[in-house]
C-alpha atoms as a PDB file:
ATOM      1  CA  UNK A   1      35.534  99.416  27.440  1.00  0.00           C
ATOM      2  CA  UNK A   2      35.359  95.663  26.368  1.00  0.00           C
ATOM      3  CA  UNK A   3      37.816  96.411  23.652  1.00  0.00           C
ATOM      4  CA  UNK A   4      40.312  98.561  25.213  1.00  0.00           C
ATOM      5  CA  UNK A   5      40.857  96.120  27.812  1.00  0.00           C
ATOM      6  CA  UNK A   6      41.242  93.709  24.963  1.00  0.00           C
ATOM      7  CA  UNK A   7      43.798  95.117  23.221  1.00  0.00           C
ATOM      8  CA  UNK A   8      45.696  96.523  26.315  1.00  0.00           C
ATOM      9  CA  UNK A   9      45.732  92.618  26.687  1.00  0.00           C
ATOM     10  CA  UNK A  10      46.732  91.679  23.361  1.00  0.00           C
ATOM     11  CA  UNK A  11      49.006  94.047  22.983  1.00  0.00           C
ATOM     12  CA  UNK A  12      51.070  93.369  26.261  1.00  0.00           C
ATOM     13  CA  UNK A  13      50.718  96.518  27.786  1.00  0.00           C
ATOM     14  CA  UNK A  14      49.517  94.658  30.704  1.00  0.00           C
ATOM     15  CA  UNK A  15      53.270  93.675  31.027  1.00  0.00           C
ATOM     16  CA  UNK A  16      55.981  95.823  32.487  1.00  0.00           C
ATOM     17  CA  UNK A  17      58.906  93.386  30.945  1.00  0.00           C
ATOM     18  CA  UNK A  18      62.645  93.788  31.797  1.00  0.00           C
ATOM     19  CA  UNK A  19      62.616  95.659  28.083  1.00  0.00           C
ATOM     20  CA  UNK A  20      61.044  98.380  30.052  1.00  0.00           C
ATOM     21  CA  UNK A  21      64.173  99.956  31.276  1.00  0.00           C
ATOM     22  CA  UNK A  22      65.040 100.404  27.342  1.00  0.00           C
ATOM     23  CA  UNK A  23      61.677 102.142  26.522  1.00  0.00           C
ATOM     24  CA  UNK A  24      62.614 106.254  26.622  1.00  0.00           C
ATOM     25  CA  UNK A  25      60.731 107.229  29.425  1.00  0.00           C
ATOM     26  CA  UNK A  26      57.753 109.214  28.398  1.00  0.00           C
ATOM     27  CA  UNK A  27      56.757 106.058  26.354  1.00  0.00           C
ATOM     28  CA  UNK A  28      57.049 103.564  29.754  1.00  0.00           C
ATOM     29  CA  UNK A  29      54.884 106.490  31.899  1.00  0.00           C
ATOM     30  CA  UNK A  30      52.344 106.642  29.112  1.00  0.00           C
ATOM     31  CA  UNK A  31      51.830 102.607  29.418  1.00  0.00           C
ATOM     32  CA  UNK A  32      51.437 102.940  32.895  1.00  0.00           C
ATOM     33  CA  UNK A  33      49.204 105.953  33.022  1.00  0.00           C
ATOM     34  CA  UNK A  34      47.213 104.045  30.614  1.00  0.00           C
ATOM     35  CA  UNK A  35      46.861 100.914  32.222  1.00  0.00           C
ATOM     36  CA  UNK A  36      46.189 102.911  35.841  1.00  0.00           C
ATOM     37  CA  UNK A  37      43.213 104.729  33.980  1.00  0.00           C
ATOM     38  CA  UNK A  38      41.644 102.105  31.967  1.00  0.00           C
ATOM     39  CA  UNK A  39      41.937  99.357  35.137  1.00  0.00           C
ATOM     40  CA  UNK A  40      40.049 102.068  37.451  1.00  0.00           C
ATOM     41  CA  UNK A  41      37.661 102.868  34.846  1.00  0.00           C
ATOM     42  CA  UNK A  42      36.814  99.171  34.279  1.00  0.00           C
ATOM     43  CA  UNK A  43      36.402  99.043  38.363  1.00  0.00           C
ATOM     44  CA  UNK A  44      33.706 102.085  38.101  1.00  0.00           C
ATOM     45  CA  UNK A  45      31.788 100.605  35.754  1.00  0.00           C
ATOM     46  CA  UNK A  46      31.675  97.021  37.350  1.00  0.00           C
ATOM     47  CA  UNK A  47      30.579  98.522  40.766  1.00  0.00           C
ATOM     48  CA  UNK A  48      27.987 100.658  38.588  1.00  0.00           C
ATOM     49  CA  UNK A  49      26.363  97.754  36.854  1.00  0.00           C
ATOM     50  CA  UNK A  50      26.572  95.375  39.714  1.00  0.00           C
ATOM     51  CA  UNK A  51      29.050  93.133  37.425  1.00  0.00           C
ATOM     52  CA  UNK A  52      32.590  91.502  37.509  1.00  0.00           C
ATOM     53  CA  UNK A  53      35.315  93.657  36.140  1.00  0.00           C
ATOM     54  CA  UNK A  54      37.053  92.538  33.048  1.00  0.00           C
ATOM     55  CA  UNK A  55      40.535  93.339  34.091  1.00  0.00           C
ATOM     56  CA  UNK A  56      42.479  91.907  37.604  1.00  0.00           C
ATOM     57  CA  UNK A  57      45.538  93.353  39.354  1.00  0.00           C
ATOM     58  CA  UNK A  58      46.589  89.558  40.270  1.00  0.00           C
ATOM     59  CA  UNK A  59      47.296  89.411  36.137  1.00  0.00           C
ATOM     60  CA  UNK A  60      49.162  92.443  35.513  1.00  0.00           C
ATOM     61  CA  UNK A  61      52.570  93.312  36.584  1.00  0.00           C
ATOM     62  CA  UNK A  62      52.789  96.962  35.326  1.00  0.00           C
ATOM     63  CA  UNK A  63      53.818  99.241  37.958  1.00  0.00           C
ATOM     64  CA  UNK A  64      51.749 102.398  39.367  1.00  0.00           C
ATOM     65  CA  UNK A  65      52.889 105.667  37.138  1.00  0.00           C
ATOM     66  CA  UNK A  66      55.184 107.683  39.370  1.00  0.00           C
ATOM     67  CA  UNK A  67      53.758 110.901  40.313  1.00  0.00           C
ATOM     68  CA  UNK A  68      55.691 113.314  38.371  1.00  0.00           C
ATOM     69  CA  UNK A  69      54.687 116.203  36.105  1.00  0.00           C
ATOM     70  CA  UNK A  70      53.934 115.861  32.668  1.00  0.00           C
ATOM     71  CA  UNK A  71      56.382 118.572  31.813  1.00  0.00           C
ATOM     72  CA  UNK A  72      59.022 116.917  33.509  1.00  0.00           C
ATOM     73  CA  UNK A  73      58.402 113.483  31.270  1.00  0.00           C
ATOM     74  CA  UNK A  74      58.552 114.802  28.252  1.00  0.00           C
ATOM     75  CA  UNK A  75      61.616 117.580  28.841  1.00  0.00           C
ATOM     76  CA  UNK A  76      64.201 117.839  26.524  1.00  0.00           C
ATOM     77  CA  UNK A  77      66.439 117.666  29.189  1.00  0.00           C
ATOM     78  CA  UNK A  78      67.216 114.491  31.088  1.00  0.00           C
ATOM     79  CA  UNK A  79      68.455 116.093  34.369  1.00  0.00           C
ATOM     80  CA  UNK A  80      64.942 117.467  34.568  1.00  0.00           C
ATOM     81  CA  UNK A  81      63.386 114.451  34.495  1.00  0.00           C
ATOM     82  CA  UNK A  82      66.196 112.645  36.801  1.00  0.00           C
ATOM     83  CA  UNK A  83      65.731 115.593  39.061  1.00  0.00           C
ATOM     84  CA  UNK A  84      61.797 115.153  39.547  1.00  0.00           C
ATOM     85  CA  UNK A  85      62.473 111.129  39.666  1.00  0.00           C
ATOM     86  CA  UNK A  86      64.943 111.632  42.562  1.00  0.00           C
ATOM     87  CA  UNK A  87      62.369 113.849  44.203  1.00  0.00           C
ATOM     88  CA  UNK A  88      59.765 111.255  44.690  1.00  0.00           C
ATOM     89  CA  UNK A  89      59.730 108.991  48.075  1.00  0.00           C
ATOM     90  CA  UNK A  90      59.815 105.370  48.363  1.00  0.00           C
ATOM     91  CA  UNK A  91      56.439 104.734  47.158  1.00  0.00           C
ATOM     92  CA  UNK A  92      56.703 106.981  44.132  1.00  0.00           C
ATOM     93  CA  UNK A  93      54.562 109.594  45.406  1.00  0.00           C
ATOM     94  CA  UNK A  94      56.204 113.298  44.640  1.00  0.00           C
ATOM     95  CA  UNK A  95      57.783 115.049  47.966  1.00  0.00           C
ATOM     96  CA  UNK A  96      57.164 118.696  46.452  1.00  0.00           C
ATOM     97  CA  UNK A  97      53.183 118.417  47.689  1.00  0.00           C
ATOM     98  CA  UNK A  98      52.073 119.059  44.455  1.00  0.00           C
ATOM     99  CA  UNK A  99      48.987 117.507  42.676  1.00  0.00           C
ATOM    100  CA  UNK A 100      49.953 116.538  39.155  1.00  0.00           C
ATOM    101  CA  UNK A 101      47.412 114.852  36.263  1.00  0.00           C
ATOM    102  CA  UNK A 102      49.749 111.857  37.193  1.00  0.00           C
ATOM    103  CA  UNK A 103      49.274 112.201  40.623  1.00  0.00           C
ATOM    104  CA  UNK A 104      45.073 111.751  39.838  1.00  0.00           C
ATOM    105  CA  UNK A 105      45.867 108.106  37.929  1.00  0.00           C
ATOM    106  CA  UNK A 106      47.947 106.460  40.401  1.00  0.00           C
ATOM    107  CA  UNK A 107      45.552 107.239  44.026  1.00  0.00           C
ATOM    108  CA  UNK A 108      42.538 106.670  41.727  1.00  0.00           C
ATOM    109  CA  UNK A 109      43.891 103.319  40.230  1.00  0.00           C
ATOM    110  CA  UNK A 110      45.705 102.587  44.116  1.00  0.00           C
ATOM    111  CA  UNK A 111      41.921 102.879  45.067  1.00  0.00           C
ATOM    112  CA  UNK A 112      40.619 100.585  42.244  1.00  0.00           C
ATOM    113  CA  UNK A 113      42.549  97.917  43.802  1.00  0.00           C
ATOM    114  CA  UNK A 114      40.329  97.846  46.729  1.00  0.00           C
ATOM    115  CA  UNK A 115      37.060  98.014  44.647  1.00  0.00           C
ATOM    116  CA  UNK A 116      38.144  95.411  42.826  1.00  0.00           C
ATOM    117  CA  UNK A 117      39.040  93.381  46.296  1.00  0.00           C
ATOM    118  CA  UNK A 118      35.577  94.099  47.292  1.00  0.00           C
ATOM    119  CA  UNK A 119      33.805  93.295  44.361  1.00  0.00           C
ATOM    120  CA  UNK A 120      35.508  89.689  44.241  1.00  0.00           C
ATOM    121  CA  UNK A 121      33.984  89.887  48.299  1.00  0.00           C
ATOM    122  CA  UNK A 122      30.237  91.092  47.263  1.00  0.00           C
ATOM    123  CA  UNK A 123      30.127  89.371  43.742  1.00  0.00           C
ATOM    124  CA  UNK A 124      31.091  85.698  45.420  1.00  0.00           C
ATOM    125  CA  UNK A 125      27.886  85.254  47.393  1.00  0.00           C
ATOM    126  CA  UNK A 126      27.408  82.495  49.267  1.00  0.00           C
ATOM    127  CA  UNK A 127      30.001  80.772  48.335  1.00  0.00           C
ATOM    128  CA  UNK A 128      32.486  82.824  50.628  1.00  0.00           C
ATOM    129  CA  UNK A 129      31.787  81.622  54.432  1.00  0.00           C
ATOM    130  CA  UNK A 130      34.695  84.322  55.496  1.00  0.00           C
ATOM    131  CA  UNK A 131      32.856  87.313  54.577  1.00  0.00           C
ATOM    132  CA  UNK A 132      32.836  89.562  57.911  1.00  0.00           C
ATOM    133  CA  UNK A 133      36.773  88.525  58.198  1.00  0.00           C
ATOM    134  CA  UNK A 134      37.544  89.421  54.475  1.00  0.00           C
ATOM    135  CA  UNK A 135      35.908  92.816  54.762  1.00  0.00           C
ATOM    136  CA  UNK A 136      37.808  93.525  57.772  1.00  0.00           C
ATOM    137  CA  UNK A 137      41.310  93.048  56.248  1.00  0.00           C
ATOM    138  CA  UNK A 138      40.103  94.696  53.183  1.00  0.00           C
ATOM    139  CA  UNK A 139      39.089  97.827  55.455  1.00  0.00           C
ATOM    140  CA  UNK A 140      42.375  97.567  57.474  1.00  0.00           C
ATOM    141  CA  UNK A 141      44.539  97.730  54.335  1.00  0.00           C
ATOM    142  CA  UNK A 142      42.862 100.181  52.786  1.00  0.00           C
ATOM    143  CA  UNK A 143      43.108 102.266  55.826  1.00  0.00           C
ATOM    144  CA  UNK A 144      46.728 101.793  56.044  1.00  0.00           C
ATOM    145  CA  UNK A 145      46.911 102.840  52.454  1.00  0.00           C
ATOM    146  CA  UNK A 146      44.901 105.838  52.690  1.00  0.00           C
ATOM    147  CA  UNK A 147      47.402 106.602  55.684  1.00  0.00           C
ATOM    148  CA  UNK A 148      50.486 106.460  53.416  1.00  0.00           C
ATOM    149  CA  UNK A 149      49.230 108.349  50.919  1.00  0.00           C
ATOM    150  CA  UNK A 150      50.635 112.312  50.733  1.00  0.00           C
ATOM    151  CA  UNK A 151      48.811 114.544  53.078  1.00  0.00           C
ATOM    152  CA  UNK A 152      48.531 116.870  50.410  1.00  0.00           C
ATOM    153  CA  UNK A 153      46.111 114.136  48.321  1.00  0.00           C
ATOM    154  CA  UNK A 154      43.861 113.096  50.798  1.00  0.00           C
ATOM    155  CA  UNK A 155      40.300 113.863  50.146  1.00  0.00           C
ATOM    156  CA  UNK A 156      38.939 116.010  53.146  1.00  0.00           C
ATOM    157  CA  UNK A 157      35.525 117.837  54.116  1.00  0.00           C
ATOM    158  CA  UNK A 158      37.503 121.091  52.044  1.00  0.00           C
ATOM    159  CA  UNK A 159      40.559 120.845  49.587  1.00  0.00           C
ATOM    160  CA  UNK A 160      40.038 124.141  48.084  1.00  0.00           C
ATOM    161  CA  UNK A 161      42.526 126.967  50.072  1.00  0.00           C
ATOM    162  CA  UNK A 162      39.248 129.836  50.831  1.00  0.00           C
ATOM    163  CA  UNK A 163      37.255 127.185  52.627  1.00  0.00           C
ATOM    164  CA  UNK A 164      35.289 128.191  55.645  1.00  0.00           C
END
């Protein structure tokens, strides 16, 4: 993990530059889907071992991958992918209520942000006198982001369609 954050680093893909706009599309959404996924994964593992992640939002200005299919990124066509682009609401989440692989990176890296807020919280021991009023905000806002977030992605007592 130590080295793929590393060279994510060194390599700038940490970045979202103005250059961006230039990059053909599936090549920005496969930067982004790659920073999403290795940021969570570096979350998981620092609440697993107890330890301070190696990689912070506050450093990064890549943007969340939009939730849009995979087909759809790498069509042939451009109205395809302009079409599932225009079809995604103001937060970049998809407005068809479908689930893509996409769709799995950005809430799972959206929820990294809060590990990572309460790791900084649980890791700064006694040197934080705010504690009770830090884990409150960090509750509320990740409450109101779990509110925003597409009905159809919540995580619920059943998300399979035959439940009883």
């Amino acid at each position: 993990m130590g080295d793929s954050i590393s060279a994510l680093y060194a390599t700038g893909m940490h970045c979202e530059s103005e250059n961006a706009k230039f990059e053909p599309a599936f090549l920005r959404e496969a930067r982004r889907r790659f920073h999403a996924a290795t940021y969570r994964s570096d979350k998981t593992l620092a609440v697993f071992l107890g330890r301070p992640p190696m990689m912070a939002w506050r450093y990064s200005d890549r943007r969340q991958p939009l939730d849009i299919s995979d087909d759809a990124l790498v069509s042939d066509n451009p109205e395809i992918l302009d079409q599932a682009i225009a079809r995604l609401d103001s937060a970049g989440w998809n407005t068809d209520g479908k689930m893509y692989p996409a769709s799995f990176v950005r809430l799972r890296c959206q929820h990294a942000v809060y590990k990572e807020r309460l790791l900084e919280q649980s890791l700064a021991g006694e040197k934080d006198s705010d504690v009770v009023r830090n884990l409150q905000a960090i509750a509320s806002a990740c409450t109101q982001f779990w509110e925003s977030v597409p009905k159809h992605m919540r995580y619920g007592k059943c998300i399979c369609t035959n439940c009883t």
